[in-house]
C-alpha atoms as a PDB file:
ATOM      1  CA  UNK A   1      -6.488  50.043 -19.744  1.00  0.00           C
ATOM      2  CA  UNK A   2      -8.438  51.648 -17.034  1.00  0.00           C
ATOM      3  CA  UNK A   3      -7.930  52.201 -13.564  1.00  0.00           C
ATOM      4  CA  UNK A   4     -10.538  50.375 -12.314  1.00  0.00           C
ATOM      5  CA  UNK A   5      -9.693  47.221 -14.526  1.00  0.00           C
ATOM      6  CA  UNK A   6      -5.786  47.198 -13.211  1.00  0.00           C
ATOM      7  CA  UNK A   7      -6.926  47.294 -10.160  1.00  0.00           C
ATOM      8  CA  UNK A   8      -9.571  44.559 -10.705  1.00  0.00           C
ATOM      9  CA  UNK A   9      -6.328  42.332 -12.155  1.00  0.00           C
ATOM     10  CA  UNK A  10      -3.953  43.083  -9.668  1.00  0.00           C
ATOM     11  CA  UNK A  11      -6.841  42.053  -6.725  1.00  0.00           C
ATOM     12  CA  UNK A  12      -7.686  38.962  -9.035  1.00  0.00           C
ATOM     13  CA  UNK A  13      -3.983  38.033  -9.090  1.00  0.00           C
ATOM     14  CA  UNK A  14      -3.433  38.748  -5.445  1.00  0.00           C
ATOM     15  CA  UNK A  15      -6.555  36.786  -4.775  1.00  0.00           C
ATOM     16  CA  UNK A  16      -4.973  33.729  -7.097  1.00  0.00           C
ATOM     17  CA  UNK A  17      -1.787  33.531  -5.024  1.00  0.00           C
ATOM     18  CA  UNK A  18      -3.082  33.577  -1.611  1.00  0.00           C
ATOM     19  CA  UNK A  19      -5.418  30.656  -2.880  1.00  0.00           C
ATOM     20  CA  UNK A  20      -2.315  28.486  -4.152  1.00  0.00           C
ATOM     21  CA  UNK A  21      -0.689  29.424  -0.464  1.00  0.00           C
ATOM     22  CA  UNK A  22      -3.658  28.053   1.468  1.00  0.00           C
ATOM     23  CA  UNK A  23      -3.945  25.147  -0.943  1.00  0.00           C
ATOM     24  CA  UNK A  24      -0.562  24.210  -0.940  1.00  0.00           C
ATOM     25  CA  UNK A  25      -0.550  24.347   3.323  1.00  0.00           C
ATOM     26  CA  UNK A  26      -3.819  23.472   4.340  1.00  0.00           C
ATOM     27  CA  UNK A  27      -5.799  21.266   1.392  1.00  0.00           C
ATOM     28  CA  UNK A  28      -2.327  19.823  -0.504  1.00  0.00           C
ATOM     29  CA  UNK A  29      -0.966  17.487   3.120  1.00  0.00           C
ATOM     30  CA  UNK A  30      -4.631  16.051   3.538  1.00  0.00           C
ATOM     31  CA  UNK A  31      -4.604  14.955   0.105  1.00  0.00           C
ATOM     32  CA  UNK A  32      -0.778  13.688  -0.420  1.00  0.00           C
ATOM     33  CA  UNK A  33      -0.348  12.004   3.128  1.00  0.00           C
ATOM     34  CA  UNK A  34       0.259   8.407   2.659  1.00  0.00           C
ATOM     35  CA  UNK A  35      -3.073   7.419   5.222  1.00  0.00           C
ATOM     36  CA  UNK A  36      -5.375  10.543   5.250  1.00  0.00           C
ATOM     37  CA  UNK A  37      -7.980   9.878   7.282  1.00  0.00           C
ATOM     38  CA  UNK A  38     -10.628   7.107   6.895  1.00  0.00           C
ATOM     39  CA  UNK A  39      -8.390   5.207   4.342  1.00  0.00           C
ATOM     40  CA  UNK A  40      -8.581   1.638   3.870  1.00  0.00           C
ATOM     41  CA  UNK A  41      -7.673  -1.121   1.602  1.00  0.00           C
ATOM     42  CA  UNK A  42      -9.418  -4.132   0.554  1.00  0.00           C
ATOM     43  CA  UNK A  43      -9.557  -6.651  -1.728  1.00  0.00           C
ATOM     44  CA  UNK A  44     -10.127 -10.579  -2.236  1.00  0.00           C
ATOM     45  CA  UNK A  45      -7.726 -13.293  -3.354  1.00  0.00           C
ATOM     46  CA  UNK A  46      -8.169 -16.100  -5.647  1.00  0.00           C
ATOM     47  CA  UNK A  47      -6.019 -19.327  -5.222  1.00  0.00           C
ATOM     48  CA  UNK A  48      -5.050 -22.666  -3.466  1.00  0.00           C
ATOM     49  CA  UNK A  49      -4.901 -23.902  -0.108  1.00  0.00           C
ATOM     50  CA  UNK A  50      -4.128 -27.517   0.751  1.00  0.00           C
ATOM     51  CA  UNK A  51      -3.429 -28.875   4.553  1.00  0.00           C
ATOM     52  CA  UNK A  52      -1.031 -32.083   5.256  1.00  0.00           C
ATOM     53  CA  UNK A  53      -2.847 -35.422   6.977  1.00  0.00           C
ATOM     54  CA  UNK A  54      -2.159 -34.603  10.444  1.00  0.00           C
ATOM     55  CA  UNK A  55      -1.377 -38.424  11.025  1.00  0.00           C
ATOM     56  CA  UNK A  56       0.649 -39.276   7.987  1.00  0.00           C
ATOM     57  CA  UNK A  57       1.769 -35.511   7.377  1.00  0.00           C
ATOM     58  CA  UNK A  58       0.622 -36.255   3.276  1.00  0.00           C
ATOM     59  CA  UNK A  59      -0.600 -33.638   1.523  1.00  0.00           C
ATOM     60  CA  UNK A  60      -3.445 -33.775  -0.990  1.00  0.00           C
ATOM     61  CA  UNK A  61      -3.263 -34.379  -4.423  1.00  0.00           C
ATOM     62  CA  UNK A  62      -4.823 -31.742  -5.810  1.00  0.00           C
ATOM     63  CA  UNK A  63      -5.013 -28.512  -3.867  1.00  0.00           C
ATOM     64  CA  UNK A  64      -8.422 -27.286  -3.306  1.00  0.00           C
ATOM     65  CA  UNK A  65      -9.658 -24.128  -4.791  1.00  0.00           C
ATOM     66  CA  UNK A  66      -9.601 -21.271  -1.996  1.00  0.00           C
ATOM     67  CA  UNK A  67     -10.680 -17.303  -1.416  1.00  0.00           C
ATOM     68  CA  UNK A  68      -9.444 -15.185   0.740  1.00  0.00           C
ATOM     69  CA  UNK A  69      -9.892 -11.723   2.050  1.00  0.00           C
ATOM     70  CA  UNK A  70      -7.936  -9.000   3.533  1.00  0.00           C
ATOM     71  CA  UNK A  71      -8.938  -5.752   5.251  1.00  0.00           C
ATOM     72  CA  UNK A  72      -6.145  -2.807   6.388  1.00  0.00           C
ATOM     73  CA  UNK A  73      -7.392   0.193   8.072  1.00  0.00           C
ATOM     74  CA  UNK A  74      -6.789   2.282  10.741  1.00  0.00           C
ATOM     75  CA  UNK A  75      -7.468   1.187  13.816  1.00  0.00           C
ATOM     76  CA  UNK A  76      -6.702   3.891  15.910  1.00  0.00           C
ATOM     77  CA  UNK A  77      -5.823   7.699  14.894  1.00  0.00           C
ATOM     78  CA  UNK A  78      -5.415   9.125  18.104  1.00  0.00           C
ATOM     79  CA  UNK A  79      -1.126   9.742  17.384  1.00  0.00           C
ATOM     80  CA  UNK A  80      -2.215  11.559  14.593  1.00  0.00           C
ATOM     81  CA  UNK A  81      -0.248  13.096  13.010  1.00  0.00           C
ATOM     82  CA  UNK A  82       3.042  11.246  14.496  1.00  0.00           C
ATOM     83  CA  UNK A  83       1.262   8.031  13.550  1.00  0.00           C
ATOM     84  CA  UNK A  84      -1.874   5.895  13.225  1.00  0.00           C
ATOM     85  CA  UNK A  85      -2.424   2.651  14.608  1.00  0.00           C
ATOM     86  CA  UNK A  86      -3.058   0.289  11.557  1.00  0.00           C
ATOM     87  CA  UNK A  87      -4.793  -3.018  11.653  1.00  0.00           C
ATOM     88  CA  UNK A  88      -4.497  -5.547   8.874  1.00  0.00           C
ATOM     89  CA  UNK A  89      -6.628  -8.785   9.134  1.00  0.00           C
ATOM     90  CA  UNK A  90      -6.051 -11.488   6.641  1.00  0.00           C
ATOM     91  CA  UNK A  91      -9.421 -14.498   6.565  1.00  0.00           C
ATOM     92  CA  UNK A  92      -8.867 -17.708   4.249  1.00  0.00           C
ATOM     93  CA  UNK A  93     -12.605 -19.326   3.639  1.00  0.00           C
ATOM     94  CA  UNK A  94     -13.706 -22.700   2.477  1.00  0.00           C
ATOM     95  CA  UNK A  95     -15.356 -21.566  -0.580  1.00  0.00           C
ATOM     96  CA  UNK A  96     -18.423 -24.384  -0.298  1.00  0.00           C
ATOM     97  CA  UNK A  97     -18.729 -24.057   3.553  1.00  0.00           C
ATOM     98  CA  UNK A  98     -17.662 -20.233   4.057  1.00  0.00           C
ATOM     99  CA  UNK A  99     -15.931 -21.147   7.052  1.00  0.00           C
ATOM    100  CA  UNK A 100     -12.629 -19.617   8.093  1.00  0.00           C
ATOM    101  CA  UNK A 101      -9.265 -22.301   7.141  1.00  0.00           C
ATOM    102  CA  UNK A 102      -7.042 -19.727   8.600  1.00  0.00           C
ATOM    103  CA  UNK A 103      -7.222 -15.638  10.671  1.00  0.00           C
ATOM    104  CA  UNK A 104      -4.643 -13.173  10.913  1.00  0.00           C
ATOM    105  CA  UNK A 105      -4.998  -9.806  12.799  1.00  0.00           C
ATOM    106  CA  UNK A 106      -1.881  -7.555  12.821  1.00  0.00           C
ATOM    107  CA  UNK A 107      -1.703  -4.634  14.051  1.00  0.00           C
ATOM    108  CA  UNK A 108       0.982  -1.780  13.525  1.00  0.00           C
ATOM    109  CA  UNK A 109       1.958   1.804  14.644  1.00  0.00           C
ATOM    110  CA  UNK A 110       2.911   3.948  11.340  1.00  0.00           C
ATOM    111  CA  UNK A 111       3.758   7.449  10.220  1.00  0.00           C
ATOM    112  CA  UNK A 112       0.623   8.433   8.064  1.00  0.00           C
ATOM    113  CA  UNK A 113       2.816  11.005   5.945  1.00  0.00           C
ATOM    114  CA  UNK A 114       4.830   8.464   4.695  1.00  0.00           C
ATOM    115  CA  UNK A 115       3.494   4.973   5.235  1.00  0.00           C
ATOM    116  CA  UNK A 116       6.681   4.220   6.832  1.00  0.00           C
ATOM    117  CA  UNK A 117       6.667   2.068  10.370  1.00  0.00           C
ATOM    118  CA  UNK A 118       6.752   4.391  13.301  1.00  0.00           C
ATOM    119  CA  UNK A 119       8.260   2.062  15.524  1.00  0.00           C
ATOM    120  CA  UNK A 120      12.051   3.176  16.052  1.00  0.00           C
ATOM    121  CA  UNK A 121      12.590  -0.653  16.093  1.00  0.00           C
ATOM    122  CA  UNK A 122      11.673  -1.164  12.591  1.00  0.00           C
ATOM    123  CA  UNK A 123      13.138   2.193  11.331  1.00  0.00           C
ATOM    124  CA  UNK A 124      13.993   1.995   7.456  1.00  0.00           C
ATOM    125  CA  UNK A 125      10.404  -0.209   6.706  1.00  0.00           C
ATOM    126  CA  UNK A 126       7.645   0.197   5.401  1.00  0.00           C
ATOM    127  CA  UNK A 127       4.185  -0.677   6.015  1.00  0.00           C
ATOM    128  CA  UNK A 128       2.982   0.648   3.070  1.00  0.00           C
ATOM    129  CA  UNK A 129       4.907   2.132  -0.180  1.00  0.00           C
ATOM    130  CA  UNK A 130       5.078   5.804   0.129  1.00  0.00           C
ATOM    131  CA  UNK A 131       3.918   8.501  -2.323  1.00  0.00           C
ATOM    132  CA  UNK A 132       6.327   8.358  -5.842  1.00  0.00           C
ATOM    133  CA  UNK A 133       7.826   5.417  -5.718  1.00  0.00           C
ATOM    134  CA  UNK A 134      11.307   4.747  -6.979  1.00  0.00           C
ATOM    135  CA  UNK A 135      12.680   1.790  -8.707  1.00  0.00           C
ATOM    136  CA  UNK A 136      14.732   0.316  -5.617  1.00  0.00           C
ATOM    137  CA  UNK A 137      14.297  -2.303  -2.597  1.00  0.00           C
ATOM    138  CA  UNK A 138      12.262  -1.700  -0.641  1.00  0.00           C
ATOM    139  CA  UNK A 139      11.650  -3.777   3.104  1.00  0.00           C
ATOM    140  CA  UNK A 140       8.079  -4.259   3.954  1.00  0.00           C
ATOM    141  CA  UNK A 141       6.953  -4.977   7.417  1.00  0.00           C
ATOM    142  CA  UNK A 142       2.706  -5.561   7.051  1.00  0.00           C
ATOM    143  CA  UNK A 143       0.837  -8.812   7.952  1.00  0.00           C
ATOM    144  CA  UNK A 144       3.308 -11.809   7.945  1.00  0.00           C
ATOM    145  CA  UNK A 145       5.971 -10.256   6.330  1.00  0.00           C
ATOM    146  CA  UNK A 146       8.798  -9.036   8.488  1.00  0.00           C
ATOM    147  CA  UNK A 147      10.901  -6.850   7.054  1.00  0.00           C
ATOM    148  CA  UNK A 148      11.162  -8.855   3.672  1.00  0.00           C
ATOM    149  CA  UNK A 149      13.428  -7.263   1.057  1.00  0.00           C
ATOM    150  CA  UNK A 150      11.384  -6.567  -2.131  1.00  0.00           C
ATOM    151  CA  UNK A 151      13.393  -5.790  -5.618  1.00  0.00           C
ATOM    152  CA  UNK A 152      12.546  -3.838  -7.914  1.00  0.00           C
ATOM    153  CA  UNK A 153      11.426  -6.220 -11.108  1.00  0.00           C
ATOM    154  CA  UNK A 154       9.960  -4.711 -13.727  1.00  0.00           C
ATOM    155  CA  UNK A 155       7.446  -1.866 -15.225  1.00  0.00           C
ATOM    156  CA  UNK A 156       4.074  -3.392 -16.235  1.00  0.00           C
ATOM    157  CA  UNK A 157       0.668  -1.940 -17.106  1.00  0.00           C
ATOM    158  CA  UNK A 158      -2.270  -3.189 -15.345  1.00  0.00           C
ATOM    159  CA  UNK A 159      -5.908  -1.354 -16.504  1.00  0.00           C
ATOM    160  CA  UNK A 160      -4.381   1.095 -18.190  1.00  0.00           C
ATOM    161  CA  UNK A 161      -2.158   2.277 -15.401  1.00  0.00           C
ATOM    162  CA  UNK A 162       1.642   1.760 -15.183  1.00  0.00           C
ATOM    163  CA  UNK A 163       2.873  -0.150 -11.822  1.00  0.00           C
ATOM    164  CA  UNK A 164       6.063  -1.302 -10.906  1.00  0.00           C
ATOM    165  CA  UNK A 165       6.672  -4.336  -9.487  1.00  0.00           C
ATOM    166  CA  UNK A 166       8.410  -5.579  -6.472  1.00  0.00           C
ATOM    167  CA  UNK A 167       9.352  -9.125  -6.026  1.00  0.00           C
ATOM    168  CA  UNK A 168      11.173 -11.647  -3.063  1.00  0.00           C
ATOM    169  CA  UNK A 169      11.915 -15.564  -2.945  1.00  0.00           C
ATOM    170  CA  UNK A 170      13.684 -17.018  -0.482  1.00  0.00           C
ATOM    171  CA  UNK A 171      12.906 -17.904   3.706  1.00  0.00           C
ATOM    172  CA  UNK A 172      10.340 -16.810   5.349  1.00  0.00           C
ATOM    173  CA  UNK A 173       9.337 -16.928   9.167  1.00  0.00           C
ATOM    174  CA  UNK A 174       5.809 -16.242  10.328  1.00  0.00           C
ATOM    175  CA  UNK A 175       5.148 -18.774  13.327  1.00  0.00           C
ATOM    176  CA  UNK A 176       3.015 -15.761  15.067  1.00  0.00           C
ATOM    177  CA  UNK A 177       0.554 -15.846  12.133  1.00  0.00           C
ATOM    178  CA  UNK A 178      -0.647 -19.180  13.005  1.00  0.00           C
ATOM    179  CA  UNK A 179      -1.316 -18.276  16.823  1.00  0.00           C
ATOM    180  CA  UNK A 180      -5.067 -18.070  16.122  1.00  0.00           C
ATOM    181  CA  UNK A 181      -8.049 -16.031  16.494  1.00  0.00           C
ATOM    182  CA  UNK A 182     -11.701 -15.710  18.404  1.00  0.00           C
ATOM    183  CA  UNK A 183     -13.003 -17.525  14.613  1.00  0.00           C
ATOM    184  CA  UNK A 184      -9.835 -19.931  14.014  1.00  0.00           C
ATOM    185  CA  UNK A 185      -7.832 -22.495  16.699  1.00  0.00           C
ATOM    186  CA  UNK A 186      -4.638 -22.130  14.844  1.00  0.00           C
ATOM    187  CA  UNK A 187      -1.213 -24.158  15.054  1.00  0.00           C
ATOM    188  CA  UNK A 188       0.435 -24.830  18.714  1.00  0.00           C
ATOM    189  CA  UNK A 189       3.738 -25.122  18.262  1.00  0.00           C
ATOM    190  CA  UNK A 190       6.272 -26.009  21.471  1.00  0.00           C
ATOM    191  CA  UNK A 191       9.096 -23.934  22.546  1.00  0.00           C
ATOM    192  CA  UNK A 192      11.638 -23.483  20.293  1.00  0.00           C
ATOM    193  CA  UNK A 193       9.728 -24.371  17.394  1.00  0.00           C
ATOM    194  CA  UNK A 194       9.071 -22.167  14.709  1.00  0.00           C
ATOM    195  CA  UNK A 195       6.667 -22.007  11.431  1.00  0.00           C
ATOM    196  CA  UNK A 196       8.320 -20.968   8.048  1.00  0.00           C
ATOM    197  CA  UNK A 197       8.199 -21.873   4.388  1.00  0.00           C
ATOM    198  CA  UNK A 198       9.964 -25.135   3.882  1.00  0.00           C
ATOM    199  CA  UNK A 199      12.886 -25.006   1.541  1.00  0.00           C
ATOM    200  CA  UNK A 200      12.794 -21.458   1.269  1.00  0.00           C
ATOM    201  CA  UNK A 201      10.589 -21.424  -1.485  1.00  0.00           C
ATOM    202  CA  UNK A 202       8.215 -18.408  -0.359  1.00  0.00           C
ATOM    203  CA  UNK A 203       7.253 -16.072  -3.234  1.00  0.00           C
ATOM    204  CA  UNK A 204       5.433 -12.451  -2.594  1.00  0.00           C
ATOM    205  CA  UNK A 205       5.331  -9.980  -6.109  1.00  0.00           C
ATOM    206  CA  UNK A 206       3.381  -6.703  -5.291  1.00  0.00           C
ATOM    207  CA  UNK A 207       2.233  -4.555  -8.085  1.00  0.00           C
ATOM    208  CA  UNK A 208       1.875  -0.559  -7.141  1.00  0.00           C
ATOM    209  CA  UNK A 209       1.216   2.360  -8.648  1.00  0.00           C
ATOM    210  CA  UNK A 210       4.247   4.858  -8.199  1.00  0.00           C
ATOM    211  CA  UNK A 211       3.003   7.943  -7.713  1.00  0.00           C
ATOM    212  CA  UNK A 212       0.349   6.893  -4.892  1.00  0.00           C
ATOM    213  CA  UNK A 213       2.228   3.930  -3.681  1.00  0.00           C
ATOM    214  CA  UNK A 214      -1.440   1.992  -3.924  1.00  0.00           C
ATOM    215  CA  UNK A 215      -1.437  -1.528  -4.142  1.00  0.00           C
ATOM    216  CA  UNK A 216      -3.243  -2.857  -7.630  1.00  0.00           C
ATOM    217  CA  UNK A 217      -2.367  -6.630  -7.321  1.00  0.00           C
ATOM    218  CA  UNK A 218      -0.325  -9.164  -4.884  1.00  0.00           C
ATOM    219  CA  UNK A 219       0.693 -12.722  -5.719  1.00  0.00           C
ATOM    220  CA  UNK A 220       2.425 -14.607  -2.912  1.00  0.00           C
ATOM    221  CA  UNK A 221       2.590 -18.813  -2.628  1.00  0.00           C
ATOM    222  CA  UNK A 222       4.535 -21.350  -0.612  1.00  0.00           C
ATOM    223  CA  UNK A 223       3.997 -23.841  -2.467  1.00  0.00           C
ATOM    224  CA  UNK A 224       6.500 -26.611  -0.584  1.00  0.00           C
ATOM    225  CA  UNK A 225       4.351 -25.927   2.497  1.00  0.00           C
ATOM    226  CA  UNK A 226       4.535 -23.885   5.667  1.00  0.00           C
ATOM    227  CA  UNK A 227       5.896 -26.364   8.235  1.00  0.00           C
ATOM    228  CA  UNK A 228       7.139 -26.498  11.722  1.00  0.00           C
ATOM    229  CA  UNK A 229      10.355 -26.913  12.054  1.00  0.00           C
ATOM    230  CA  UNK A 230      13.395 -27.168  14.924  1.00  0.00           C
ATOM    231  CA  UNK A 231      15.010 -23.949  15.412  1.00  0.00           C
ATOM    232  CA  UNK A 232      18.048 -25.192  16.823  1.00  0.00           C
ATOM    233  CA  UNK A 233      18.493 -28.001  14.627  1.00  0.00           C
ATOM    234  CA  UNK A 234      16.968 -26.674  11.401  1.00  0.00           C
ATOM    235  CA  UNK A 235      14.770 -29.935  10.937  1.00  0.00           C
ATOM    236  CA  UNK A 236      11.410 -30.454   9.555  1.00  0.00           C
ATOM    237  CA  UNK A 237       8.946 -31.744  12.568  1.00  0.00           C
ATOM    238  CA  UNK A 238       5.174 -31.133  10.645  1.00  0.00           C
ATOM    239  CA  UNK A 239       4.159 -30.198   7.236  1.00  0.00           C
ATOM    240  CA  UNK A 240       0.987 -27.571   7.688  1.00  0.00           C
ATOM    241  CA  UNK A 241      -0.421 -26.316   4.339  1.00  0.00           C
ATOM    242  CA  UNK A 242       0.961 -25.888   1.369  1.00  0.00           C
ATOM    243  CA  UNK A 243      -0.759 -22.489  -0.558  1.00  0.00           C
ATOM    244  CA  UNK A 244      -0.923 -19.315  -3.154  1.00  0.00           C
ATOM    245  CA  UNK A 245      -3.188 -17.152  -4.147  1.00  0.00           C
ATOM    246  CA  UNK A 246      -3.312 -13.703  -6.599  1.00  0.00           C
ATOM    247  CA  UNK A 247      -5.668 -10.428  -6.507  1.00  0.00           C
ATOM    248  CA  UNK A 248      -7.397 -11.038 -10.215  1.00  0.00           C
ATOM    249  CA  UNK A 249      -9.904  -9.944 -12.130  1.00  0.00           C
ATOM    250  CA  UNK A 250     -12.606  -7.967 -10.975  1.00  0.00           C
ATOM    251  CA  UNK A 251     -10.202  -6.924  -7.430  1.00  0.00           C
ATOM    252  CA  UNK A 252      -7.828  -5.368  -9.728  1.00  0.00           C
ATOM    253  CA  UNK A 253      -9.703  -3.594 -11.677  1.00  0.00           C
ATOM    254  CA  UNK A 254     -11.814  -2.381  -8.549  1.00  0.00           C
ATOM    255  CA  UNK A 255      -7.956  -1.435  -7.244  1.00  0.00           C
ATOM    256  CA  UNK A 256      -6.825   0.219 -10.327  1.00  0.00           C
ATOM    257  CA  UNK A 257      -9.950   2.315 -10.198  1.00  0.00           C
ATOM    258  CA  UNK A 258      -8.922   3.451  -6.497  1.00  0.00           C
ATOM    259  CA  UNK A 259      -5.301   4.095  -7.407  1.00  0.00           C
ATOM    260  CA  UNK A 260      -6.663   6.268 -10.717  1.00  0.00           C
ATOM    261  CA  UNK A 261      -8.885   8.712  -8.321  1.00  0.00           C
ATOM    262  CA  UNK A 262      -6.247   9.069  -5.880  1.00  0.00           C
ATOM    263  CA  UNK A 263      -3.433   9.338  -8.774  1.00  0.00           C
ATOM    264  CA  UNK A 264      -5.497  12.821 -10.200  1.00  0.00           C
ATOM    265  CA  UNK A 265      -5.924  14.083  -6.297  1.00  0.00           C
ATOM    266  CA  UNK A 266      -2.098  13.891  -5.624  1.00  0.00           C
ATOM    267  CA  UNK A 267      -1.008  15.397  -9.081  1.00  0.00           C
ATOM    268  CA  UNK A 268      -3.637  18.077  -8.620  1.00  0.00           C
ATOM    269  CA  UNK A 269      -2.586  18.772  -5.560  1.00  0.00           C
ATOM    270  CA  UNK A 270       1.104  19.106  -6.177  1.00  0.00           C
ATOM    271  CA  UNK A 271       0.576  21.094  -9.244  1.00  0.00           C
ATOM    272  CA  UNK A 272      -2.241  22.880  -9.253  1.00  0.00           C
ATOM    273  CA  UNK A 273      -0.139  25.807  -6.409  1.00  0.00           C
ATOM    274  CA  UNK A 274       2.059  26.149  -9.586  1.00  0.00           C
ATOM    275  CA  UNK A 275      -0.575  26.971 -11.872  1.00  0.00           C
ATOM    276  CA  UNK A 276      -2.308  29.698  -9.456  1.00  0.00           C
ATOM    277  CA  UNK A 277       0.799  31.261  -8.541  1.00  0.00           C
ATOM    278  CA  UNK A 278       1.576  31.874 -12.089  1.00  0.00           C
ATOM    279  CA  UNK A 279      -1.783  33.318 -12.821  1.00  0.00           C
ATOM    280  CA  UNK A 280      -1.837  35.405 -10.140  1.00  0.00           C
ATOM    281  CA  UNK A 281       1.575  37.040 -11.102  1.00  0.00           C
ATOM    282  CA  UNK A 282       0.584  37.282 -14.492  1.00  0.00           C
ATOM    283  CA  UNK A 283      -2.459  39.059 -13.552  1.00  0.00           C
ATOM    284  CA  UNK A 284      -0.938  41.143 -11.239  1.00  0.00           C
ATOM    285  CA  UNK A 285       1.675  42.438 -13.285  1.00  0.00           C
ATOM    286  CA  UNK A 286      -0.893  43.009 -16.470  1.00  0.00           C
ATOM    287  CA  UNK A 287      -1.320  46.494 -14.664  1.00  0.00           C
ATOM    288  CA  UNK A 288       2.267  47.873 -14.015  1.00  0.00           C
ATOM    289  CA  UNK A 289       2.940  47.135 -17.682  1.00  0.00           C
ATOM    290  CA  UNK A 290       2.811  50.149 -19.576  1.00  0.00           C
ATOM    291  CA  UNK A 291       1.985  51.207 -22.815  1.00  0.00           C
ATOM    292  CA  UNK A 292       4.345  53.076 -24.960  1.00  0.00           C
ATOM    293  CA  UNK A 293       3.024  56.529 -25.999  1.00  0.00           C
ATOM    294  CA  UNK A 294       2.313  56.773 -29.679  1.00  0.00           C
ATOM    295  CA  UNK A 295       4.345  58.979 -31.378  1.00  0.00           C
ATOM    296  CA  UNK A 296       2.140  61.907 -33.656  1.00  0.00           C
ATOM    297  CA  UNK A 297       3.469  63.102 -36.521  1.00  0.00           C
ATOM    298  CA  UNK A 298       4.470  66.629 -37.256  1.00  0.00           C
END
C-alpha cells in the first residue's frame, strides 16, 4: 500500500468519526426529542354523540352519528428547551349542519425531550408517550384526562406497524371540559357540582408506536353518559350526553404513515453514529497494519 493511499484512509476514517460526533450531538437531539420543533398531531374521529332532553333528562334512542376533530401543537416554544407550551383543542360537529356540539382548548407546559409534563405539580405524567416505549402504566395528563392510569394491554399490528396498547375503565372527572368556548356555550354547573362519567363506565384505549411514542389510533366512550352530579353527596342531578368515538380508517392509516417516517429518522439517528465510528476506525487502522515481509528462498 502506498503512502499516499494510508494517508488518504486514515484522513477518510478521521473524517468518518468526527461526522458520527457531530451527528450524534448536533443532528441526533433534533431528530429524537419527543416535540422537535413545528410538530403537531391531528386526526379525525368517527362515532356517536347523543344529548339527554333537558326537560325530561331522556336520552335518545338511537345515538346520532358524529365526527370529531382534534388538533395538538405547540403553542408557544419560547421555554425551549426546558419546555414548550402545548395546546390541544378537541371540536365535536353535527355532521349534516357542521356546527360545533361541543369545544375543548387545553393547554399544557411540557418537556419537549421527553413528552413528559413540565409542571412540578404533575411530575411522573405524561402528556405524550416518550420515545421507546415500555410495556408498563403509564399516567397521561392531555385534554380531559387527568392523570388517568393507562395499562399496558396488549401488542397489536396496525398498517403493518406493531403498537402497543394502553387501556383504562373506571371514573372519570372532567367538569372543566364543558366550561365552553368563543364557538360553543357549554354546561354551567353550580358550586360544588361536578361533571364525570356516570357509573364509572369511561373507556380510553390508545394505540402507539413504541419506538416514537406516536399515537396511530384512540378509542374512548362513556357510554352511560357524562352527567352532573353532587360532589358532596355523590348523586346524579342531570344526564348531559352520552358518547364514543374511534380514529378509523383513512386517520390511521394517514397516522401510521407519520409514525413510519419518524420510526426510520429516530433509528437512523441512534444508529447510524455506530456505523461511522466503526468505519472510520476501520479505515484508519487499514494503514498501521503491516504486511509481513515475504520470505526469499536461498
Amino acid at each position: 500500500m502506498s503512502l499516499t493511499i494510508r494517508r488518504l484512509l486514515f484522513c477518510t476514517g478521521i473524517a468518518l468519526i468526527a461526522a458520527a460526533g457531530a451527528w450524534r450531538f448536533l443532528l441526533a437531539p433534533r431528530w429524537t426529542q419527543r416535540i422537535p420543533p413545528g410538530w403537531k398531531w391531528e386526526t379525525t374521529f368517527i362515532g356517536a354523540v347523543g344529548y339527554a332532553d333537558p326537560a325530561s333528562g331522556v336520552y335518545p334512542v338511537k345515538n346520532p352519528t358524529s365526527t370529531y376533530q382534534r388538533s395538538v401543537r405547540a403553542a408557544s416554544e419560547l421555554g425551549r428547551p426546558a419546555s414548550v407550551r402545548m395546546q390541544d383543542r378537541m371540536t365535536t360537529l353535527n355532521p349534516r349542519t357542521g356546527k360545533k356540539e361541543w369545544e375543548y382548548i387545553s393547554e399544557a407546559l411540557v418537556n419537549p425531550a421527553s413528552g413528559a409534563h413540565a409542571d412540578p405539580r404533575y411530575r411522573g405524567d405524561y402528556y405524550l408517550f416518550p420515545r421507546h416505549v415500555s410495556k408498563r402504566a403509564y399516567r397521561l395528563r392531555q385534554n380531559y384526562l387527568k392523570g388517568t392510569p393507562l395499562a399496558f394491554e396488549a401488542e397489536e399490528e396496525i398498517a403493518g406497524l406493531n403498537t402497543y396498547v394502553f387501556s383504562y375503565r373506571g371514573a372519570a372527572e372532567y367538569t372543566e371540559s364543558f366550561a365552553g368556548t368563543a364557538d360553543y356555550p357549554g354546561v354551567r354547573v353550580a358550586p360544588g357540582q361536578e361533571i364525570r362519567c356516570a357509573d364509572h363506565q369511561f373507556r380510553f384505549r390508545i394505540w402507539v408506536e413504541p419506538v416514537t411514542g406516536e399515537t396511530l389510533k384512540i378509542e374512548e366512550s362513556c357510554w352511560s353518559g357524562d352527567t352532573v352530579y353532587d360532589a358532596r353527596t355523590q348523586r346524579p342531578v342531570q344526564p348531559i350526553v352520552r358518547w364514543g368515538g374511534v380514529v378509523a380508517g383513512d386517520a390511521v392509516t394517514a397516522l401510521a404513515e407519520r409514525a413510519r417516517a419518524a420510526r426510520a429518522r429516530i433509528l437512523a439517528a441512534e444508529y447510524l453514529p455506530g456505523v461511522l465510528v466503526l468505519l472510520g476506525l476501520t479505515c484508519a487502522g487499514l494503514p498501521l497494519v503491516r504486511r509481513k515481509p515475504r520470505k526469499v528462498p536461498a
